[in-house]
N, C-alpha and C. Protein backbone atom coordinates (compact mmCIF):
# COMPACT_ATOMS: atom_id res chain seq x y z
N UNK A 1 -15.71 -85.00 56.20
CA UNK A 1 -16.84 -84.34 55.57
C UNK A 1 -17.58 -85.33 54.68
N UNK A 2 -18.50 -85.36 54.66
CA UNK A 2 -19.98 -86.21 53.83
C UNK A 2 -20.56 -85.00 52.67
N UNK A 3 -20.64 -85.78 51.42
CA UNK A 3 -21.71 -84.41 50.75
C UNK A 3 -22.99 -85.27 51.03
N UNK A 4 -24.00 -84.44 51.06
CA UNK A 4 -25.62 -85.41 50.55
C UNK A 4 -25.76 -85.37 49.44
N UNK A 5 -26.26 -86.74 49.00
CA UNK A 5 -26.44 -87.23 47.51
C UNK A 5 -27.88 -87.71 47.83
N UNK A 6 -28.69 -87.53 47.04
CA UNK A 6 -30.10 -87.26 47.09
C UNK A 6 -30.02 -89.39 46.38
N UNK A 7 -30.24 -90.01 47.40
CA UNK A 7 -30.88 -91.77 47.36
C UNK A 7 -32.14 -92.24 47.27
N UNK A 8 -32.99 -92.39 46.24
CA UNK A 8 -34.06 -92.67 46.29
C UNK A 8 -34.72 -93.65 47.28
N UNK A 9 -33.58 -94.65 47.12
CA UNK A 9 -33.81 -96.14 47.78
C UNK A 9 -34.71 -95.87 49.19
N UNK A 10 -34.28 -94.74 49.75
CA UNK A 10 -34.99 -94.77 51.26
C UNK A 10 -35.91 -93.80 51.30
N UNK A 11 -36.80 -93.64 49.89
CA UNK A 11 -37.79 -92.63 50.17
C UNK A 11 -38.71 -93.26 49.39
N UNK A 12 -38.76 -94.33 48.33
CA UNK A 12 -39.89 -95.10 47.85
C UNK A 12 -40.22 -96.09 49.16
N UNK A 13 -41.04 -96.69 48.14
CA UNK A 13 -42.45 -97.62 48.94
C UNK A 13 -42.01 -98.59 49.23
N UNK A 14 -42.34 -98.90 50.31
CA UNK A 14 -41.14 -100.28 51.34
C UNK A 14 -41.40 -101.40 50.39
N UNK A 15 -40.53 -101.99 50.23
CA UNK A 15 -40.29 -103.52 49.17
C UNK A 15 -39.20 -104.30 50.08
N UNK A 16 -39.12 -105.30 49.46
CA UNK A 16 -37.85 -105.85 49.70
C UNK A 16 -36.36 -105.22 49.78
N UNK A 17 -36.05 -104.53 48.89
CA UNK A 17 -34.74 -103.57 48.39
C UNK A 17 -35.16 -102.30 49.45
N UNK A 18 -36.23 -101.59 49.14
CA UNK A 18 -36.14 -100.12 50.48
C UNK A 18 -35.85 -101.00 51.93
N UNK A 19 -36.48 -101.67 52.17
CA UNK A 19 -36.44 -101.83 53.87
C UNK A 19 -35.02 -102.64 54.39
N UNK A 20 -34.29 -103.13 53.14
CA UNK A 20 -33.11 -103.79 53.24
C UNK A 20 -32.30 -103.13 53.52
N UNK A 21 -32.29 -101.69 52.23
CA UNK A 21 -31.57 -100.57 52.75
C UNK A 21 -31.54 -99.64 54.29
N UNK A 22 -32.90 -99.76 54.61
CA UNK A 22 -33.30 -99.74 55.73
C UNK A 22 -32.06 -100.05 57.26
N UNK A 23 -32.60 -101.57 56.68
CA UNK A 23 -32.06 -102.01 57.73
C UNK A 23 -30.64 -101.81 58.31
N UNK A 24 -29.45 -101.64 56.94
CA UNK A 24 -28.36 -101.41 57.00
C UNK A 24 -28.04 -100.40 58.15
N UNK A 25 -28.37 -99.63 58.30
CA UNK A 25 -28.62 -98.68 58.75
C UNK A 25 -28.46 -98.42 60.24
N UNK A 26 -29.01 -99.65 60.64
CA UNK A 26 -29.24 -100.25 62.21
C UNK A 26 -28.01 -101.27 62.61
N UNK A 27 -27.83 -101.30 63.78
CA UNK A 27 -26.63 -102.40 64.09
C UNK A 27 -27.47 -103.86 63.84
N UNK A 28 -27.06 -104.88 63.83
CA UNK A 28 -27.48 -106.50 63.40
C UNK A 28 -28.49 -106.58 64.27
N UNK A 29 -28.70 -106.26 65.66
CA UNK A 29 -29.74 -106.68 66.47
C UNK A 29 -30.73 -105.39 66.87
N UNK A 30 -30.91 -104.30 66.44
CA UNK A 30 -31.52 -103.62 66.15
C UNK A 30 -30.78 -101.90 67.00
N UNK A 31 -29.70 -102.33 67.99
CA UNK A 31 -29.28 -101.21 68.35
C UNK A 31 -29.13 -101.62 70.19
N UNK A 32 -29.86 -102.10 70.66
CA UNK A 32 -29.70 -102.03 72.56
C UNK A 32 -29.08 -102.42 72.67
N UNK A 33 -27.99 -102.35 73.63
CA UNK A 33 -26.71 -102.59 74.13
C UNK A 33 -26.64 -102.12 75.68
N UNK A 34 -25.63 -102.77 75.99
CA UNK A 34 -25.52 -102.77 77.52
C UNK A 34 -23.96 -102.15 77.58
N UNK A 35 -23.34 -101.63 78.58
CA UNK A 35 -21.83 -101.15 78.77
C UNK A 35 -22.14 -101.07 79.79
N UNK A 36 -20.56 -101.93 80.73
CA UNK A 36 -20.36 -101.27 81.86
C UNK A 36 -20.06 -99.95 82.79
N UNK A 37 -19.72 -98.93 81.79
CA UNK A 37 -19.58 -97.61 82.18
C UNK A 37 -20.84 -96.77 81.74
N UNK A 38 -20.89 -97.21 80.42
CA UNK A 38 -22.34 -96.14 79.73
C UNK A 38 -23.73 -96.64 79.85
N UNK A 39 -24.06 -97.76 80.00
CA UNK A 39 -25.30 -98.27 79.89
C UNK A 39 -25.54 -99.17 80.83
N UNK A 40 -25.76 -99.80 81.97
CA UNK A 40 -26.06 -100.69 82.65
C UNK A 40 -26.91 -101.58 82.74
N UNK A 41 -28.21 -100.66 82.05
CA UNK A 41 -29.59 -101.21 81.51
C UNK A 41 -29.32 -100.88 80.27
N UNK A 42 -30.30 -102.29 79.39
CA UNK A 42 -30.46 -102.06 78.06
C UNK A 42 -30.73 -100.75 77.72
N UNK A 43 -29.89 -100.07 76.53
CA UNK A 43 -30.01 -98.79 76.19
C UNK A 43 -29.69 -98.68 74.21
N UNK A 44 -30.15 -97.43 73.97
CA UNK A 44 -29.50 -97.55 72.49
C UNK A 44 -29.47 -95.69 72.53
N UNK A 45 -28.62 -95.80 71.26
CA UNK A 45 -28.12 -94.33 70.91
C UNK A 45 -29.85 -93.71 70.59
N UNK A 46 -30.17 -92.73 70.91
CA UNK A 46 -31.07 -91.87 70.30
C UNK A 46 -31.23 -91.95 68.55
N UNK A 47 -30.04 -92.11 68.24
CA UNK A 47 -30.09 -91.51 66.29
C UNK A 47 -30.98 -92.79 65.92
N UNK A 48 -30.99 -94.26 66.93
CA UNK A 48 -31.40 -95.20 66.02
C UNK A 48 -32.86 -95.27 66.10
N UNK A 49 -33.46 -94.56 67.77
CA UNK A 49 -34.56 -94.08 67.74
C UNK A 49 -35.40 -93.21 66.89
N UNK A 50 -34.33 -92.73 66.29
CA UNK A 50 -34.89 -91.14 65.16
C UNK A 50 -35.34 -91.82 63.93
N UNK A 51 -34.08 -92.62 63.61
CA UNK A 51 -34.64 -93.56 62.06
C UNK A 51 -35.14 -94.27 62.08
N UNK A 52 -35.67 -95.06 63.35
CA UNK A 52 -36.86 -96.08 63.80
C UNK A 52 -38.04 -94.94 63.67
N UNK A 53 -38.29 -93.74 64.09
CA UNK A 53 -39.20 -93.25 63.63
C UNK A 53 -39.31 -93.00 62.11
N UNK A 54 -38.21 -92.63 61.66
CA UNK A 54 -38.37 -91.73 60.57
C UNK A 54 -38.86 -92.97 59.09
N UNK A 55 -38.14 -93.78 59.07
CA UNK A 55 -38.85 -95.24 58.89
C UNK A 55 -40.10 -95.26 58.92
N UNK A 56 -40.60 -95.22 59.98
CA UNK A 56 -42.04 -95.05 60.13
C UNK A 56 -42.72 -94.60 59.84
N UNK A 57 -42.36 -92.76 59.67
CA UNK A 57 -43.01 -92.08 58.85
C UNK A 57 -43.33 -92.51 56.94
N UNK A 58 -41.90 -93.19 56.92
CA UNK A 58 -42.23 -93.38 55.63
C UNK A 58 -43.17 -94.36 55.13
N UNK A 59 -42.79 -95.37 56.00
CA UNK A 59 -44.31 -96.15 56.09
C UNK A 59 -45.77 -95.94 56.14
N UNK A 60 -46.02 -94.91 57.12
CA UNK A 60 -47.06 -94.33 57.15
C UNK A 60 -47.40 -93.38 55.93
N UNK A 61 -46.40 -92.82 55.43
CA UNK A 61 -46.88 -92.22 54.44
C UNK A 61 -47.14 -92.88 52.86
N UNK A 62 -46.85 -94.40 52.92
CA UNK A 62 -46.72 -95.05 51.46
C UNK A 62 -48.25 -95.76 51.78
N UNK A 63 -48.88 -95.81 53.29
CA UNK A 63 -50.05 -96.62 53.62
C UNK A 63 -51.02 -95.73 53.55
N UNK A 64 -50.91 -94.44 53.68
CA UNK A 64 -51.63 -93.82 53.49
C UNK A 64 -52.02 -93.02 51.99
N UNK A 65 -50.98 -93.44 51.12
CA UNK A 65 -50.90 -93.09 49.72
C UNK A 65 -51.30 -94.06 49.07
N UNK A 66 -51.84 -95.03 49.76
CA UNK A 66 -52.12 -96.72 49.01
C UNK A 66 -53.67 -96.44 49.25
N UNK A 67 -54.11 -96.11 50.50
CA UNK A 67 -55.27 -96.05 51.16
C UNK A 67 -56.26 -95.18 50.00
N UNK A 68 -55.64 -93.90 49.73
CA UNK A 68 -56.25 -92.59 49.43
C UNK A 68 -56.66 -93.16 48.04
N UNK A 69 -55.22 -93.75 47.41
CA UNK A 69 -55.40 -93.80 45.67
C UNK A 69 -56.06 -95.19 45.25
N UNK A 70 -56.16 -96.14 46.37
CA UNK A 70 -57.60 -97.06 46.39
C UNK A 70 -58.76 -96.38 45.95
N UNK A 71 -59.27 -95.26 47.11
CA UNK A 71 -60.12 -95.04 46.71
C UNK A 71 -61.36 -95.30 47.90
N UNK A 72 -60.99 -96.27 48.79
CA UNK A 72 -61.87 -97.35 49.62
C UNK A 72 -61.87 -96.54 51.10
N UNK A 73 -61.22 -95.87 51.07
CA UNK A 73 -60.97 -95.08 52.81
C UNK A 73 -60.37 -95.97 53.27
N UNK A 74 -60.49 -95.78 54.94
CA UNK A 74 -60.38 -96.38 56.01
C UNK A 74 -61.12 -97.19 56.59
N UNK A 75 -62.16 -97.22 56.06
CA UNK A 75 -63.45 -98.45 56.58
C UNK A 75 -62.90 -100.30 56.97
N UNK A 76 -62.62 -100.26 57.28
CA UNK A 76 -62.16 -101.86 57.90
C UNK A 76 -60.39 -101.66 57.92
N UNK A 77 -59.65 -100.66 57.67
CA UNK A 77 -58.71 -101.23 57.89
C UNK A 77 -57.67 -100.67 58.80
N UNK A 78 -56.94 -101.17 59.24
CA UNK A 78 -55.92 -101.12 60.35
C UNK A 78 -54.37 -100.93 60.01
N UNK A 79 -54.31 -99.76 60.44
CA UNK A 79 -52.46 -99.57 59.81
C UNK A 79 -51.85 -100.61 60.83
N UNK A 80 -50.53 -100.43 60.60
CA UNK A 80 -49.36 -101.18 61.55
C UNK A 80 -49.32 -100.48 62.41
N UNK A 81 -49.09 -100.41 63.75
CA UNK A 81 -48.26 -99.74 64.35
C UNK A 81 -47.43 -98.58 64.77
N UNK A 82 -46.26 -98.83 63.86
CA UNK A 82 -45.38 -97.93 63.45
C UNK A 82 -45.67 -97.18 62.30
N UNK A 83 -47.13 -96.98 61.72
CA UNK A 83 -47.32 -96.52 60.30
C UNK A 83 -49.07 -95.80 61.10
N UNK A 84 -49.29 -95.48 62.68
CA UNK A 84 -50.48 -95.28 63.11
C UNK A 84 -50.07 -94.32 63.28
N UNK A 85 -51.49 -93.52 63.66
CA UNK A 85 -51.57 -92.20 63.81
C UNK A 85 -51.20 -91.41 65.04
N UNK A 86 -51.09 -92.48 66.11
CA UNK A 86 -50.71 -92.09 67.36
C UNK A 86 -48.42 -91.88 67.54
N UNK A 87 -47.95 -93.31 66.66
CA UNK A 87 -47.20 -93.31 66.13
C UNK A 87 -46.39 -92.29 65.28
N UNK A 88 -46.75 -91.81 64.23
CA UNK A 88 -46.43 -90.51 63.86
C UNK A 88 -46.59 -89.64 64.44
N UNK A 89 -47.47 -89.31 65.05
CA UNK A 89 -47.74 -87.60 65.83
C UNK A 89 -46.11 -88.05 66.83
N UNK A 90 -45.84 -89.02 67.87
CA UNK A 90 -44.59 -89.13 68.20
C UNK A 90 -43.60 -88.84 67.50
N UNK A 91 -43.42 -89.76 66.23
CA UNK A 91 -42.14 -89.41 65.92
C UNK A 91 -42.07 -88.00 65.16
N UNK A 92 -43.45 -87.54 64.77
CA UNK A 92 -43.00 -85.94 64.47
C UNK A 92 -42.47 -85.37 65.68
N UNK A 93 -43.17 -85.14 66.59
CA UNK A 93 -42.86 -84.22 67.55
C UNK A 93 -41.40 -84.62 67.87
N UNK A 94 -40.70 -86.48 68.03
CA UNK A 94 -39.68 -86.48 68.67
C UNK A 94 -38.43 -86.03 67.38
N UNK A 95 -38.75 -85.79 66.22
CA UNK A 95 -37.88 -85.70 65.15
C UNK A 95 -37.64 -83.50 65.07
N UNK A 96 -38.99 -83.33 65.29
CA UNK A 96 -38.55 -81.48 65.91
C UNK A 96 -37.83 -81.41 66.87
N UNK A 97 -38.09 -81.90 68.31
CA UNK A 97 -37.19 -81.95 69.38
C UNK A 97 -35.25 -81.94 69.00
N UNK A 98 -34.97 -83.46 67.85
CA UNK A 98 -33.91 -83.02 67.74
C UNK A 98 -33.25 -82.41 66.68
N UNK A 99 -33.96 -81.56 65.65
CA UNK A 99 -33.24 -80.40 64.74
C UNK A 99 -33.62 -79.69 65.45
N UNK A 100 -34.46 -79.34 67.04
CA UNK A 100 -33.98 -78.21 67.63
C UNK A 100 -32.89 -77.68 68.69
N UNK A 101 -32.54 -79.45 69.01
CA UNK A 101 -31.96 -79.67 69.68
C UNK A 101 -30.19 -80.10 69.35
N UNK A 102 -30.33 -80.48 68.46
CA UNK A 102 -28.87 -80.47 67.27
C UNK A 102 -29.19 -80.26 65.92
N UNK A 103 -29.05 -79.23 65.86
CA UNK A 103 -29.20 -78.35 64.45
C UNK A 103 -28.10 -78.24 63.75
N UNK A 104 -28.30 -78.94 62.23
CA UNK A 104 -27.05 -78.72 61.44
C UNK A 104 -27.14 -77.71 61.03
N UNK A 105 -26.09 -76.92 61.15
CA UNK A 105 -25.92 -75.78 60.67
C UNK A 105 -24.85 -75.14 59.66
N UNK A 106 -24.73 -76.57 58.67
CA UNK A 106 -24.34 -76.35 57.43
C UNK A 106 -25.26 -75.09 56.71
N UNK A 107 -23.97 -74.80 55.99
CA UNK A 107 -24.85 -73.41 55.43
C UNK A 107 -24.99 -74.16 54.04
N UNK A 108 -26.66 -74.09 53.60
CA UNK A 108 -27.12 -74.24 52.40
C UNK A 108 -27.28 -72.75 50.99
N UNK A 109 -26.82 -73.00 49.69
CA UNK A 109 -26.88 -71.90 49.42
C UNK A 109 -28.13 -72.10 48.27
N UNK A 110 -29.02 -71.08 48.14
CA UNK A 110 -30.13 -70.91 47.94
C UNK A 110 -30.45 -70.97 46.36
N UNK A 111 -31.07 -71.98 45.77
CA UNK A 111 -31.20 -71.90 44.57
C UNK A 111 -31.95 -71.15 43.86
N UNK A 112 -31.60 -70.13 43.02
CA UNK A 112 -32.79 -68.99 42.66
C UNK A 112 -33.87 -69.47 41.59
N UNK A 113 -33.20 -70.58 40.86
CA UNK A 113 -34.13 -70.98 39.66
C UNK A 113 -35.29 -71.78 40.32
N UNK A 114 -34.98 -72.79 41.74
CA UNK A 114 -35.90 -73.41 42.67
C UNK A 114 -36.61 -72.88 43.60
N UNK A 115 -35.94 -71.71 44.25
CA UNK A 115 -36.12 -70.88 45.23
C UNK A 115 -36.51 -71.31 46.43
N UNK A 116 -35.55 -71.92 46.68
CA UNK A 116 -34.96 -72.33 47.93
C UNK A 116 -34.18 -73.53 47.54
N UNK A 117 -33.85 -74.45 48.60
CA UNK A 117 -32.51 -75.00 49.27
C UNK A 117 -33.02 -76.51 48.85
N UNK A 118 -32.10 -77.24 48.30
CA UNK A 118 -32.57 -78.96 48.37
C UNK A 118 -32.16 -79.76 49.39
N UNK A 119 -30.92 -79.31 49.48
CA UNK A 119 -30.30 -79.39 50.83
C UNK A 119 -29.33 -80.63 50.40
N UNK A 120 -28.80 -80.82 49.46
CA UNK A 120 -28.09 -81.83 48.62
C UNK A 120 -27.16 -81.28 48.12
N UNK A 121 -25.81 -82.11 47.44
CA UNK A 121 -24.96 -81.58 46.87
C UNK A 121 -23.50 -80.44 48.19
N UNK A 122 -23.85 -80.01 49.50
CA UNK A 122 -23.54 -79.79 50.06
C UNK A 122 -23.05 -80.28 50.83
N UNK A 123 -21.24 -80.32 51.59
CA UNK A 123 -20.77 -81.04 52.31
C UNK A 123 -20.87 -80.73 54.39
N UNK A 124 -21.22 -81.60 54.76
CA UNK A 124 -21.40 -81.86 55.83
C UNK A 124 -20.52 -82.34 56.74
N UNK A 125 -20.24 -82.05 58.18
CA UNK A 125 -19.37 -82.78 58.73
C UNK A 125 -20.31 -83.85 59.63
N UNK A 126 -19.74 -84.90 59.71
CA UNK A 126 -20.39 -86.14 60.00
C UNK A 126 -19.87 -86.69 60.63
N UNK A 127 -20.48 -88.12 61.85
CA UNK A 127 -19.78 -89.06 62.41
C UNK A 127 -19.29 -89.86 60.88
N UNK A 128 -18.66 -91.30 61.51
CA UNK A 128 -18.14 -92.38 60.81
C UNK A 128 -19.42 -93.30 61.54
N UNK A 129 -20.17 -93.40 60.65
CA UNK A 129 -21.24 -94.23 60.74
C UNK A 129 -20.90 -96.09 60.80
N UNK A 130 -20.27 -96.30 60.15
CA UNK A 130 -19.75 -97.67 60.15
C UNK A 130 -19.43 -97.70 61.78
N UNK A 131 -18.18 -96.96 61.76
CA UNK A 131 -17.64 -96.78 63.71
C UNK A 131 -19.04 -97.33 64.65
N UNK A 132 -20.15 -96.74 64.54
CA UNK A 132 -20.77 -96.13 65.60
C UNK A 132 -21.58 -97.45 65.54
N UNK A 133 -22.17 -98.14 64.27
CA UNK A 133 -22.79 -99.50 63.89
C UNK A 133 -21.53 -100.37 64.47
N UNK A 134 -20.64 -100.53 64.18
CA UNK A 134 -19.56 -101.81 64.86
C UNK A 134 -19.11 -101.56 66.06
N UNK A 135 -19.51 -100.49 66.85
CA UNK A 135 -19.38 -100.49 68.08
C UNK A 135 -20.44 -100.72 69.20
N UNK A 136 -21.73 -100.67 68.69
CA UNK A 136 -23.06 -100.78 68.95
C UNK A 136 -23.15 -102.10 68.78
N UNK A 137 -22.88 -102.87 67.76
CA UNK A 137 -22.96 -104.10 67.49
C UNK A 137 -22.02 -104.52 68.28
N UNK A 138 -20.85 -104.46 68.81
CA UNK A 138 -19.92 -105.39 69.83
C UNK A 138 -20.68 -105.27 71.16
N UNK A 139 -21.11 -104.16 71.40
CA UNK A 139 -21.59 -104.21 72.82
C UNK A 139 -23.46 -104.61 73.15
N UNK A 140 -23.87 -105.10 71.77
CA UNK A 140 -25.26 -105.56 71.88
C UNK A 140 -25.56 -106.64 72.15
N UNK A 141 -23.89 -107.69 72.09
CA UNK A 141 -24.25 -109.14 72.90
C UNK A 141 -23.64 -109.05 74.09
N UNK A 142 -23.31 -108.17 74.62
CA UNK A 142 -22.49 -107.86 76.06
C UNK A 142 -23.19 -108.63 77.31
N UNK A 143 -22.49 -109.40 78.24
CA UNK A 143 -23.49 -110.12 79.21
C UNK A 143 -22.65 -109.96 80.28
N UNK A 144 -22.75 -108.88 81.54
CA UNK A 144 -21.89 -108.93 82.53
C UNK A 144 -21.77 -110.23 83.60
N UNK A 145 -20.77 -110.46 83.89
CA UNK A 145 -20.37 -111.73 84.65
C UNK A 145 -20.92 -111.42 85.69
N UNK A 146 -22.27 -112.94 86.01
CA UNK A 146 -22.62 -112.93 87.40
C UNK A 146 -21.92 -112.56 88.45
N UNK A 147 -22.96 -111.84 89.23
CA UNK A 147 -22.32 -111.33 90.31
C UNK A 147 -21.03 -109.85 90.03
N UNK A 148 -21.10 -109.31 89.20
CA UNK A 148 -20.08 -108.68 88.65
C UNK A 148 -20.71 -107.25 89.22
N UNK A 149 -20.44 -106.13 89.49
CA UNK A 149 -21.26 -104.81 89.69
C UNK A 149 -20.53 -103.92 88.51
């Protein structure tokens, strides 16, 4: 079991220290891996796809909070990428897909003085995240022996 502890680090404005934390997050080479039984073609777990978006969102939302409180609009300038508008509308839609699709269904209990849920402080059952990063990471330099099927 995991409780959530409410971490700022990965919800401020990307710096050096947020995106470091970031990165942790991800196996050393960003997640694709090959296996002879599970993967044949470069592949990666979905979850690292989710926080590659969700990342993104946050990006997009610190560029667009930079943009607004400038003052200057959008007139000459160009987000990143992963912080565009075509970009987010993806990873929203692909980030509904999976709380509809694996829904925690920890029961949150309802704060009356807040009125509603923070969703913190509550214990969760969880993978072993380390596990799933050092196993991702052994099989991301994987190179099957020529000629091998």
């Amino acid at each position: 079991e995991h409780r959530f502890e409410y971490n700022r680090t990965f919800t401020e404005k990307p710096n050096t220290t947020t995106n470091a934390a970031w990165k942790e997050l991800f196996p050393e080479q960003g997640g694709f891996f090959k296996h002879p039984d599970l993967a044949a073609n470069r592949s990666t777990f979905a979850v690292f796809h989710q926080l590659h978006c969700l990342d993104g969102l946050r990006h997009g939302y610190w560029a667009l909070l930079d943009i607004a409180a400038s003052g200057q609009g959008m007139e000459g300038k160009e987000l990143p990428f992963h912080a565009s508008p075509r970009h987010i509308r993806h990873c929203i839609d692909l980030l509904r897909n999976v709380l509809v699709c694996q829904p925690d269904l920890t029961l949150e209990v309802r704060d009356d003085e807040l009125g509603g849920v923070t969703g913190f402080g509550t214990e969760h059952q969880c993978i072993n995240w380390q596990e799933l990063l050092d196993w991702t990471t052994q099989w991301e330099t994987y190179q099957q022996r020529p000629g091998a099927k």
